[in-house]
Structure formats: C-alpha cells, structure tokens
Protein backbone atom coordinates (compact mmCIF):
# COMPACT_ATOMS: atom_id res chain seq x y z
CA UNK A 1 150.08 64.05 114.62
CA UNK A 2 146.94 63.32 113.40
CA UNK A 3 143.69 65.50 113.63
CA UNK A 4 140.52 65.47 112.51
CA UNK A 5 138.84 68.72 110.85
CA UNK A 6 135.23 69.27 109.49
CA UNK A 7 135.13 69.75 106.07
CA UNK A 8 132.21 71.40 104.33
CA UNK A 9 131.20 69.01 101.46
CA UNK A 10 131.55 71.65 98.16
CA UNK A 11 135.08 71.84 99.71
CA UNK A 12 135.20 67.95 100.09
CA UNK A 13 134.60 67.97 96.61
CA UNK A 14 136.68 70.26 95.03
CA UNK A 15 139.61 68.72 96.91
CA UNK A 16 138.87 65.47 95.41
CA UNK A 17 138.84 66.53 92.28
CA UNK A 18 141.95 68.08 92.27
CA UNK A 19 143.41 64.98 94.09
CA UNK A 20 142.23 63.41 90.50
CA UNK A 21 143.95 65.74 88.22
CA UNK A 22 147.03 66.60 90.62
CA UNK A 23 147.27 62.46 90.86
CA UNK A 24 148.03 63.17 94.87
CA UNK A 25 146.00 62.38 97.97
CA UNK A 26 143.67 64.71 99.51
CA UNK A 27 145.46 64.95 102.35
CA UNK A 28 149.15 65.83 100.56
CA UNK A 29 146.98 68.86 98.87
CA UNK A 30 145.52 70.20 102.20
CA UNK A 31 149.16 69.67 103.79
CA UNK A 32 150.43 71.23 100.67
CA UNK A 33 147.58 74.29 100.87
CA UNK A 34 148.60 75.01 104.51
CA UNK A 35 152.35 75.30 103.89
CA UNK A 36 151.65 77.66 100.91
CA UNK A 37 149.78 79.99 103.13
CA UNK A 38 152.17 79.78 106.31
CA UNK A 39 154.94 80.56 103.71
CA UNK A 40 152.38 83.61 102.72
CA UNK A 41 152.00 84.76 106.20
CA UNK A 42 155.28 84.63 106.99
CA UNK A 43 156.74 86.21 104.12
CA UNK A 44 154.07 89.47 104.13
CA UNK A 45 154.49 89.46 108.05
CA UNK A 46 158.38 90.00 107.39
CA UNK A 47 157.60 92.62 104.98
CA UNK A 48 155.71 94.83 107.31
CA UNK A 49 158.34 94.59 109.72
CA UNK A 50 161.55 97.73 110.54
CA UNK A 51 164.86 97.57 109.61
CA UNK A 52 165.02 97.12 113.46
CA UNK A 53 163.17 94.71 113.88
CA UNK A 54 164.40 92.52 111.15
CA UNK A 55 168.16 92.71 112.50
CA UNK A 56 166.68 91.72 115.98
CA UNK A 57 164.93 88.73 114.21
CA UNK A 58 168.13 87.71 111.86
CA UNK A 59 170.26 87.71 115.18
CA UNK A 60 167.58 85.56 116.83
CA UNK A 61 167.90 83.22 114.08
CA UNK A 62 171.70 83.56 114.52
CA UNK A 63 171.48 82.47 118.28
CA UNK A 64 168.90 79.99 118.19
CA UNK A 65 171.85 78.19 115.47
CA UNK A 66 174.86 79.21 117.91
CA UNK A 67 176.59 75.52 119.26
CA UNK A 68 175.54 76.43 123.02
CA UNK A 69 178.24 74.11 123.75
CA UNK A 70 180.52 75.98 122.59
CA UNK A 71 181.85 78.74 125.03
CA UNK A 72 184.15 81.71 124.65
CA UNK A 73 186.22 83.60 127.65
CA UNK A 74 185.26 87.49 128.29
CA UNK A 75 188.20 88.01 126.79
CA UNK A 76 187.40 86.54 123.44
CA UNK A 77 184.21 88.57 123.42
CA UNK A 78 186.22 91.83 124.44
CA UNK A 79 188.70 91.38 121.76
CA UNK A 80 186.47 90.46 118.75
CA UNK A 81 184.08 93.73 119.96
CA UNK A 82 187.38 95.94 119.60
C-alpha cells in the first residue's frame, strides 16, 4: 500500500543521513522506525494489562489459530472438560 506523508524537512534530513551511514533507503528506516514503536506499544500495553485479561487475550490468540475446520462432537468437549 502506498501512502504519502508530509515530512518536515530537519526530519527529511536526519533520515537521509542515517540512510547514508545505515547504507538503507529512507523508506526501510521509517518502515523500520514504525515497527520498533508498534512493538513498543504493544509490549508496554501488555504490561499494564491483569492476569485476567492476559488469559482472555492468550485464549483469543489460541482461537483465532484453532483449524475452524476442524470440529469436535459435545461429547468430545464433555469428556476432555471432565
């Protein structure tokens, strides 16, 4: 997907320079930049988070993996809850 952003120009040229010295493009460091701070996000967002609600997100993650093809009888379910 491509988008375009407004840059301010000190910014500009800081990126360049560090697409110099990193040898990259300016574009792999700004993609590079925004995964580093989603990671961030997402990691102090987890810490803030209950015991609660980090079970309810590790069984989210659980379903959302789950072969939805795959289907067990009421019975299956009764017996592995026993």
């Amino acid at each position: 997907m491509r988008k375009n952003i407004d840059i301010d120009e000190k910014m500009l040229t800081k990126l360049k320079l560090l697409s110099a010295f990193e040898e990259m493009s300016v574009k792999t460091i700004m993609e590079k930049a925004v995964s580093f701070y989603v990671e961030y996000k997402e990691k102090e967002r987890l810490k803030t988070l209950s015991d609660e609600e980090k079970e309810d997100l590790g069984l989210l993650v659980l379903m959302q993996q789950a072969d939805r093809k795959e289907v067990a009888s009421r019975q299956d379910v009764m017996n592995a809850l026993d």
